[in-house]
Protein backbone atom coordinates (compact mmCIF):
# COMPACT_ATOMS: atom_id res chain seq x y z
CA UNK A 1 157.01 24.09 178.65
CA UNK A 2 157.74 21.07 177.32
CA UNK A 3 157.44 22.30 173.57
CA UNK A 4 159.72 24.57 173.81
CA UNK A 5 162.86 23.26 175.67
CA UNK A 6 165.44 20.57 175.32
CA UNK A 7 164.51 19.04 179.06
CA UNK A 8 162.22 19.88 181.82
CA UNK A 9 164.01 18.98 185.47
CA UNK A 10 161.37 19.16 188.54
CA UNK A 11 164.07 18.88 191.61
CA UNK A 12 162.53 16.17 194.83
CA UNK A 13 165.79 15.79 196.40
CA UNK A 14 168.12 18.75 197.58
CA UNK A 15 171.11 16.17 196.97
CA UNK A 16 169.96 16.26 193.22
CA UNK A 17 170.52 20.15 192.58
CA UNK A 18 174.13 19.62 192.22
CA UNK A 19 173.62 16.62 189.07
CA UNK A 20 170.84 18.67 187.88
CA UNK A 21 172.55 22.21 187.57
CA UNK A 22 175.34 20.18 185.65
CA UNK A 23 173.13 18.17 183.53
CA UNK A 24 171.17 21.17 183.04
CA UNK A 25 173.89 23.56 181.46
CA UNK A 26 175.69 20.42 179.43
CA UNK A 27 172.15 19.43 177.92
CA UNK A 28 171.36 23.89 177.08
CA UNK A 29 174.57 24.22 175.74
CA UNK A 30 175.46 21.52 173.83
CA UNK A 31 174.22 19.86 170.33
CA UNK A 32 171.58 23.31 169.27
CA UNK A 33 171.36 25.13 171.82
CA UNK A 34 167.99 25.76 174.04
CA UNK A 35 166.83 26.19 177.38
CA UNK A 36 166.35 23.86 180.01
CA UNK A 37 164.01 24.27 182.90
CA UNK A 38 164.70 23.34 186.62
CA UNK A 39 161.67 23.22 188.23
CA UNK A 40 162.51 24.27 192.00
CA UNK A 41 159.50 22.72 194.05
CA UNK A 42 158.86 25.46 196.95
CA UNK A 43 159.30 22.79 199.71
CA UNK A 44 162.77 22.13 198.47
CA UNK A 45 163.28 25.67 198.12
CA UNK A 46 162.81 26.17 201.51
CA UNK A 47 165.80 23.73 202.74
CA UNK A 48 169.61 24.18 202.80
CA UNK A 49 172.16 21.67 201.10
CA UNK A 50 175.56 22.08 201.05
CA UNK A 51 176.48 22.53 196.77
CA UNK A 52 179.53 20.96 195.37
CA UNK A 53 179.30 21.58 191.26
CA UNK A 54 180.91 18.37 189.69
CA UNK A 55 182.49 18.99 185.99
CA UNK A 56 181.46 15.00 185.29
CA UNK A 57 177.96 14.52 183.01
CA UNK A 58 176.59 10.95 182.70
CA UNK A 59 173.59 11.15 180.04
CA UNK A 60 173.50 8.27 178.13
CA UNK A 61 170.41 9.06 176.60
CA UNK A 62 171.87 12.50 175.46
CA UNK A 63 174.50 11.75 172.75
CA UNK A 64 174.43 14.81 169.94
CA UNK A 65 176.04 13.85 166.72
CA UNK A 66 178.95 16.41 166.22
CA UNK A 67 180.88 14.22 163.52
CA UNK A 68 179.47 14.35 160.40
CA UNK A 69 179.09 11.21 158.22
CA UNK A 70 182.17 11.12 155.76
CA UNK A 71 180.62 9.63 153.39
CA UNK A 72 177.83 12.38 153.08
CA UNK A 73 180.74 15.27 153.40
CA UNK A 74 182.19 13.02 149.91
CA UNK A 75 179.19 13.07 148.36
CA UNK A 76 178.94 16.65 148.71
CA UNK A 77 182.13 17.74 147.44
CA UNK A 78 181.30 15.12 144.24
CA UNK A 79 177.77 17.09 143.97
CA UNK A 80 179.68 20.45 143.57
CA UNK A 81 182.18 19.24 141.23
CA UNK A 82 179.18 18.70 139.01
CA UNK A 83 177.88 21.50 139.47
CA UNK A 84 177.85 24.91 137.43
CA UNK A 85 175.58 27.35 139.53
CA UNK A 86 175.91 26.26 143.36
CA UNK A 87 174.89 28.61 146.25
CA UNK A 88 175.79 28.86 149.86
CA UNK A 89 173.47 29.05 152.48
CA UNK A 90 175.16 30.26 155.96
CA UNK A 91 172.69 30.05 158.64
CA UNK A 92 172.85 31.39 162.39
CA UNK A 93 174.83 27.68 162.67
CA UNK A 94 177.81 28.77 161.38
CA UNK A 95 177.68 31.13 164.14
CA UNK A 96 176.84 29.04 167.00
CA UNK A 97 180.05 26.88 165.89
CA UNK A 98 182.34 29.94 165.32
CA UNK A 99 182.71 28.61 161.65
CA UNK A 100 182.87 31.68 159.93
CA UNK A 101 186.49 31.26 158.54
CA UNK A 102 185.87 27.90 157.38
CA UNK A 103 182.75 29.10 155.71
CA UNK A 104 184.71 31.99 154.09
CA UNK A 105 187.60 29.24 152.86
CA UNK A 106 185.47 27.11 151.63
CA UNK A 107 183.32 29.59 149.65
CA UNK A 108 186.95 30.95 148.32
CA UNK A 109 188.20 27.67 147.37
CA UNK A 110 185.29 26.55 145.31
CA UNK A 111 184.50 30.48 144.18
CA UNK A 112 180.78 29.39 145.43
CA UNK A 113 178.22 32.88 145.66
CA UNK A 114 176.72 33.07 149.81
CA UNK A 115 173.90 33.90 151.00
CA UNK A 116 172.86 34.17 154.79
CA UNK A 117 169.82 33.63 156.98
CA UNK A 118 168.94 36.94 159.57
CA UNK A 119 171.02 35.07 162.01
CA UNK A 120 173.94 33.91 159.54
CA UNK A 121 174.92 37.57 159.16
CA UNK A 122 178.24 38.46 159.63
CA UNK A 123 179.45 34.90 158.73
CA UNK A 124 181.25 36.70 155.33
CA UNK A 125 182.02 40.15 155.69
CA UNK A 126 178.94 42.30 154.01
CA UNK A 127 181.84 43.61 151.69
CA UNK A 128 183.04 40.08 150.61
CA UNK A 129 182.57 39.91 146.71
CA UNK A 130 181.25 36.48 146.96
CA UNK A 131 178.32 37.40 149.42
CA UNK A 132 174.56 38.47 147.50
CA UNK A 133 173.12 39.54 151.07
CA UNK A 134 170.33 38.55 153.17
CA UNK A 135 167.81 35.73 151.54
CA UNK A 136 164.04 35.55 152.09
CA UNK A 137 161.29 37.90 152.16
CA UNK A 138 163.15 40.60 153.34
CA UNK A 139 166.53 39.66 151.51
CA UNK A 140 167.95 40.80 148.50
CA UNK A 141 167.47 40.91 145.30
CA UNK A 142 170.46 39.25 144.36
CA UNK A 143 170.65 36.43 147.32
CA UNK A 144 166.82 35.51 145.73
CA UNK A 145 167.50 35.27 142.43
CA UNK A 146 170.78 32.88 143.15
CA UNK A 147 168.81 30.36 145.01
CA UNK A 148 165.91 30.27 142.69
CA UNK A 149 168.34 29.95 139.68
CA UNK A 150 171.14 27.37 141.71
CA UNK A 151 171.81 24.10 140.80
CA UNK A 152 173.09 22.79 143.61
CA UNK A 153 172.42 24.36 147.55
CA UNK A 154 174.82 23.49 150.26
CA UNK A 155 172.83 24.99 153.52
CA UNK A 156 174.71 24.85 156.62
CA UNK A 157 172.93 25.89 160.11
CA UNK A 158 169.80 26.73 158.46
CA UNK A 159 166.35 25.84 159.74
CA UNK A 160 164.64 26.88 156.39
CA UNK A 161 161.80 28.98 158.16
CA UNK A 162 159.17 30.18 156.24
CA UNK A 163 160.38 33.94 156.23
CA UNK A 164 163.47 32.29 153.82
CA UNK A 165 161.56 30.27 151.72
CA UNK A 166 158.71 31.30 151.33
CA UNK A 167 156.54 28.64 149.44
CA UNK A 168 158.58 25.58 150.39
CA UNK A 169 157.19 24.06 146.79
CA UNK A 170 158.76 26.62 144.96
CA UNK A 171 161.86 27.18 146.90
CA UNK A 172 164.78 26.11 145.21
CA UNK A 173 163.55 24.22 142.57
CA UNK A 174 165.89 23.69 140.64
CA UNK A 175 168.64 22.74 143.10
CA UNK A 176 169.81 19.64 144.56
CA UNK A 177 170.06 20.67 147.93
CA UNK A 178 172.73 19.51 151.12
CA UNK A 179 171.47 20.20 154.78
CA UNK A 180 173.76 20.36 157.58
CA UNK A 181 172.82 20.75 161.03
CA UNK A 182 173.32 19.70 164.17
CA UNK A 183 170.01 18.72 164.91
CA UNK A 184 168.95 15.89 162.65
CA UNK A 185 165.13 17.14 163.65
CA UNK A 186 165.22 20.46 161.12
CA UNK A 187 166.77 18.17 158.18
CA UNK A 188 164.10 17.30 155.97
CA UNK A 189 161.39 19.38 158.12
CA UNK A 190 160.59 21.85 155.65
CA UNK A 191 162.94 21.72 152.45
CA UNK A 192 163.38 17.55 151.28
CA UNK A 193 167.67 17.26 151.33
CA UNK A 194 169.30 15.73 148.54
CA UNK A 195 172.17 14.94 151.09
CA UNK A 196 171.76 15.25 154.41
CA UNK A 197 174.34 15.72 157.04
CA UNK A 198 173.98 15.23 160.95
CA UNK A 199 176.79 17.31 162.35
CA UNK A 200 178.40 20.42 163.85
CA UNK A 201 178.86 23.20 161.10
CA UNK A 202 182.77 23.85 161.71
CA UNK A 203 183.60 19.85 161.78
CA UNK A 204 181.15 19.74 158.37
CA UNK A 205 183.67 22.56 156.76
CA UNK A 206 186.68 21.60 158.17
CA UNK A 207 186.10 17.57 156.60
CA UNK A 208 185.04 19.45 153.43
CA UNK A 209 188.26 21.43 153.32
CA UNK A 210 190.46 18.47 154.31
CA UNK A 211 189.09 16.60 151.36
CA UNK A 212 191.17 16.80 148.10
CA UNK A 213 190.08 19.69 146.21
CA UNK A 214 187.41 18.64 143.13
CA UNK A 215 187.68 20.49 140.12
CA UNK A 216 184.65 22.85 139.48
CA UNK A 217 183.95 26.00 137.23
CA UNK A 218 182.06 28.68 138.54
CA UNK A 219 183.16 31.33 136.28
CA UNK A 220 180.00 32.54 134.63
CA UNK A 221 177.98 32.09 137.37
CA UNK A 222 179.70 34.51 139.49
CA UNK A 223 179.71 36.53 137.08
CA UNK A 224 176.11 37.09 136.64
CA UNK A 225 175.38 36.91 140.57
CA UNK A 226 177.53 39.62 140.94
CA UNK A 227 175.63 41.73 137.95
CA UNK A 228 172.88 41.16 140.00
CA UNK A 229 174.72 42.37 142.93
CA UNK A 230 175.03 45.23 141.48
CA UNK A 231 171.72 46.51 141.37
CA UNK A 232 170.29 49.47 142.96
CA UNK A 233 169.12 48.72 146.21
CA UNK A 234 165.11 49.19 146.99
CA UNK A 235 164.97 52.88 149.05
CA UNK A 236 164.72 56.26 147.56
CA UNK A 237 167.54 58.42 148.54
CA UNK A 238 166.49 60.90 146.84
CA UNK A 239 163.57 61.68 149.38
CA UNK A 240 163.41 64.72 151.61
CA UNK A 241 162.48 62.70 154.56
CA UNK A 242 166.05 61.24 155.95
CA UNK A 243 164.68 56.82 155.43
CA UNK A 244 165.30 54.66 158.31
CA UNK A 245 167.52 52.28 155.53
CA UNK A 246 170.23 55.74 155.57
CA UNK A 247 170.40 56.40 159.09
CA UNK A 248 171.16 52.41 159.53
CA UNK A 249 173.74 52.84 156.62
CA UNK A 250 175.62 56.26 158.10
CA UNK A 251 176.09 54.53 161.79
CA UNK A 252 177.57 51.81 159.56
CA UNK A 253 180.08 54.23 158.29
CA UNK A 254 180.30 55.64 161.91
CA UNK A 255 181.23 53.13 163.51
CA UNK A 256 183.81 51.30 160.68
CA UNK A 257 181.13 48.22 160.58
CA UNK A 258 182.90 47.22 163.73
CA UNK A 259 180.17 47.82 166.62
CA UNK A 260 177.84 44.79 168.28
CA UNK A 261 174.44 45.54 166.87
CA UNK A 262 171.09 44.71 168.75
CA UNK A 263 167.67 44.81 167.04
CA UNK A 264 163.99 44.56 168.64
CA UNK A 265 161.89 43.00 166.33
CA UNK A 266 159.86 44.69 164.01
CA UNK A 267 160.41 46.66 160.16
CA UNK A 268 163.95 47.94 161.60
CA UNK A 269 165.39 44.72 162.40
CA UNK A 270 165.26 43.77 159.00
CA UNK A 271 166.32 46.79 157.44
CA UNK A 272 168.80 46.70 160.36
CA UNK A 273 169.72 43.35 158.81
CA UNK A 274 170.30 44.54 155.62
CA UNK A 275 172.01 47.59 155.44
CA UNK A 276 174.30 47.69 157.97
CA UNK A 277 177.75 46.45 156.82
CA UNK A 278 178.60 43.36 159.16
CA UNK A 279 182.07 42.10 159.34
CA UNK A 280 182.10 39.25 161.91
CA UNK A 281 180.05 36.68 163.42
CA UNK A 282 177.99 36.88 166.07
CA UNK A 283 177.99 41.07 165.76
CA UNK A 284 174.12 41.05 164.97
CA UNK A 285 172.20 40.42 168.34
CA UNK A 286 168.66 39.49 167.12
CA UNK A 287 165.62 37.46 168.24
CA UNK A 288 165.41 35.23 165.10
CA UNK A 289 163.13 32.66 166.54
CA UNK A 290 160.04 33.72 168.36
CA UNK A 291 160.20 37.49 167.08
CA UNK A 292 160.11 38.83 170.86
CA UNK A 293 159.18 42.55 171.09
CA UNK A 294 161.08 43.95 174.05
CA UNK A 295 164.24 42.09 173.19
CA UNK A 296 166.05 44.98 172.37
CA UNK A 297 166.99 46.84 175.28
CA UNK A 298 167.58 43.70 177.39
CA UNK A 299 169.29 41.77 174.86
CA UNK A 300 171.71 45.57 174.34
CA UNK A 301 172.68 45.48 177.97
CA UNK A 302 173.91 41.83 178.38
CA UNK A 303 175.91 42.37 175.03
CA UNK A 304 177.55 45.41 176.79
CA UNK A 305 178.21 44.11 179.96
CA UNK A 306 179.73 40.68 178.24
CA UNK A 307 181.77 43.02 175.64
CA UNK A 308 182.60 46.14 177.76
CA UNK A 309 185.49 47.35 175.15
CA UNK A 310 183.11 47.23 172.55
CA UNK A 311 180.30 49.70 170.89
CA UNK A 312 177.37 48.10 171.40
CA UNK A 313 174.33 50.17 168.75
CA UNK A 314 170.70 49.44 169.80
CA UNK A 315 167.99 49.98 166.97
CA UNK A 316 164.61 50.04 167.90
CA UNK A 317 161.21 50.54 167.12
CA UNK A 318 158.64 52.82 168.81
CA UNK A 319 156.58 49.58 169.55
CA UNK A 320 159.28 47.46 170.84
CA UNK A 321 161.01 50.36 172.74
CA UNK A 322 157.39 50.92 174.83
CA UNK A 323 157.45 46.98 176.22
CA UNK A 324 160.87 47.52 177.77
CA UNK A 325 161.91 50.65 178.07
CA UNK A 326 161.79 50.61 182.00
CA UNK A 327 165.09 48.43 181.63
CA UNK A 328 166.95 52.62 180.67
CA UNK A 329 166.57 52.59 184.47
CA UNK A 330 169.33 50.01 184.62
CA UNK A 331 171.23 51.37 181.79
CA UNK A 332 171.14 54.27 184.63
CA UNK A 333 172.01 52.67 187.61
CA UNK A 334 174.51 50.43 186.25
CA UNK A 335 176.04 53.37 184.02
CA UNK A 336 175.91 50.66 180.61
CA UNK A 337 176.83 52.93 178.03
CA UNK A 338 174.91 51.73 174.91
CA UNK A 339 173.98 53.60 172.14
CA UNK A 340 169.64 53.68 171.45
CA UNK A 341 168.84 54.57 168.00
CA UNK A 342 165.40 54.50 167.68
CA UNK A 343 163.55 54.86 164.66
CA UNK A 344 160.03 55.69 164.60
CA UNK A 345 157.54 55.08 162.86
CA UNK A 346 154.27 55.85 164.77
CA UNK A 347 152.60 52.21 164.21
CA UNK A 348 153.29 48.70 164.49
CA UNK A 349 155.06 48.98 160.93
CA UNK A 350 155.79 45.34 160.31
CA UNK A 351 151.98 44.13 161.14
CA UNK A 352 150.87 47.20 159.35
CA UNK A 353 153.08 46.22 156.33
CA UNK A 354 151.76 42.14 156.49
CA UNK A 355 148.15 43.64 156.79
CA UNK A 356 148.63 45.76 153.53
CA UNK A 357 150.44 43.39 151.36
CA UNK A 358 148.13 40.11 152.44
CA UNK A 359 144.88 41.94 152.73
C-alpha cells in the first residue's frame, strides 16, 4: 500500500494505538490529504488496552509547508501586472482549503477569466461572468481556448493530470505559468512552473490579496473570452430523444443549483460536471483520482447523512449503478432519502467512447 498512502502504521504494542490513532488522523488530514493505514496485527487484536486519545502530535519528520514563500506570492502579482491575457486555474485545492471567496476576490480584483479542474467546480459560481467552465478533454470550449491563448497561468490546487492537459508539450504554451500547492511533489511533475509556490491555497490568496494592488489591463481579453463563452454548447436539443446533457440541466433548474451532487464515474460524471450549474464549493461529490466505479451510491449516502438538511442528487450510470447497487438496501434500512438519477446508456459509454475516438 505503500504507493498509495501518506504512512503505513503496523501496531506491536497495544500502548501504541493511542499515539498511532492520533498520528494517524493528523498525518490523513493535514498538508493534501490521503489515507493512512494502521495495520492491526491479529495478536494485538486479540488483547484489551485501556484508550485515552491525546490531542498532542509529535512528528518531527512531518512538517507540511502551509506558508507560502513571500517572495514567490511578489513575484506573482509582478508577473500579472505584466500581463495582458492571464487565466485562472482553480483546482479541487481551493476546495480542500475552503478558498473559494478568496479565489472569487482575487479573480474580481484583477478581472482575471477562471477556469476549474473536475474537482475545482463550484469554486466560482457556474453563473459568474468571469468563469469559461470546465478545462480539459471534457471541458469547454471556452476554458480551452483561454489557456491555450494565456499569457500568463496562475494554477492553484491543480495536479495537472493528463485528462486537463492533454499533451503536456503543448499545454499552455504560450504562458508563463505559477503552481501552487500544498504538496511541493505535484509542482513541476507534469507542467515545468515559471513560479512555484509551496503552500496552502487560502494563505496563497489571502498574501496575494494583502499585497498592494498592481495595475493590470484585462479589458480586451475578457472581452473575447467571454465571446467565446458565448458559444453554443456541444448537444443537440433539438433531438427527439430527451440527451442525458438536458435532464442534468432541468434538475439544475429544479433544484435552484443549490443541491450536493454525487457522480459515479463514467460519460455522466462529466457531463454531470458540466452542465449542472454549481454555486459553492465542495457541492460536486466526485471520484477525481482513481475513477472508482461504484463510488456513487456510497459516496451519495455519507454526503446525506453528513448534510441531512440538504438535497443530496445522485447521477449514475448503468455500469457504475450494477457494482453497488446492493448499498439501496441501506438507503432502505437507514431511510437516507437521496435522490438516484440514473441515466442509461446500455454500455460502458466512456470506454466505448475512448475505444472509438483512439481506435
Amino acid at each position: 500500500t505503500m504507493p498509495i498512502t501518506k504512512y503505513n502504521y503496523q501496531v506491536r504494542e497495544t500502548a501504541d494505538i493511542p499515539r498511532i490513532i492520533t498520528e494517524a488522523v493528523h498525518i490523513a488530514t493535514t498538508g493534501r490529504p490521503g489515507p493512512v493505514v494502521i495495520d492491526l496485527p491479529k495478536d494485538i487484536s486479540a488483547l484489551e488496552t485501556d484508550f485515552i486519545y491525546s490531542p498532542e502530535v509529535n512528528l518531527p519528520s512531518y512538517q507540511p509547508t502551509l506558508e507560502p514563500n513571500d517572495m514567490q506570492i511578489k513575484k506573482i502579482l509582478k508577473q500579472l501586472s505584466k500581463a495582458k491575457k492571464p487565466v485562472l486555474l482553480a483546482g479541487g485545492g481551493i476546495s480542500y482549503a475552503e478558498a473559494a471567496t478568496e479565489l472569487n476576490e482575487f479573480a474580481e480584483r484583477y478581472q482575471i477569466p477562471v477556469v476549474t479542474s473536475l474537482l475545482g467546480q463550484g469554486t466560482i459560481a457556474t453563473s459568474h461572468p468571469l468563469f469559461l467552465g470546465m478545462g480539459g478533454m471534457h471541458g469547454s470550449f471556452a476554458a480551452n481556448i483561454a489557456m491555450t491563448e494565456a499569457d500568463f497561468m496562475i494554477s492553484i490546487g491543480s495536479r495537472f493530470d493528463d485528462r486537463l492537459t492533454g499533451s503536456p508539450k503543448t499545454f499552455a504554451k504560450n504562458a508563463k505559468v505559477a503552481h501552487i500547492d500544498i504538496d511541493p511533489a505535484e509542482i513541476g511533475k507534469i507542467i515545468s512552473a515559471d513560479i512555484p509556490v509551496v503552500g496552502d491555497a487560502k494563505k496563497a490568496l489571502q498574501m496575494l490579496l494583502a499585497e498592494p494592488t498592481v495595475h493590470n489591463n484585462t479589458e480586451k481579453w475578457i472581452e473575447k473570452v467571454t465571446k467565446d463563452k458565448n458559444r453554443v454548447r456541444s448537444y443537440d436539443k433539438k433531438e427527439r430523444v430527451v440527451q442525458p446533457q438536458a435532464v442534468i440541466e432541468r434538475i439544475g433548474e429544479l433544484t435552484n443549483g443549490d443541491a450536493i451532487v454525487v457522480t459515479d464515474v463514467g460519460q455522466h460524471q462529466m457531463w454531470t460536471a458540466q452542465y449542472y450549474p454549481y454555486q459553492n464549493e465542495r457541492q460536486l461529490v466526485t471520484s477525481g483520482g482513481l475513477g472508482t466505479m461504484g463510488f456513487g451510491i456510497p459516496a451519495a449516502i455519507g454526503a446525506k447523512i453528513a448534510n441531512p438538511d440538504k438535497e443530496v442528487v445522485l447521477f449514475v450510470g448503468d455500469g457504475g449503478f450494477q457494482m453497488t447497487n446492493q448499498e439501496l438496501a441501506i438507503l432502505n434500512i437507514y431511510k437516507v432519502p437521496i435522490k438516484v438519477v440514473m441515466l442509461n446508456n446500455h454500455s460502458l459509454g466512456m470506454v466505448r467512447q475512448w475505444q472509438e475516438s483512439f481506435y
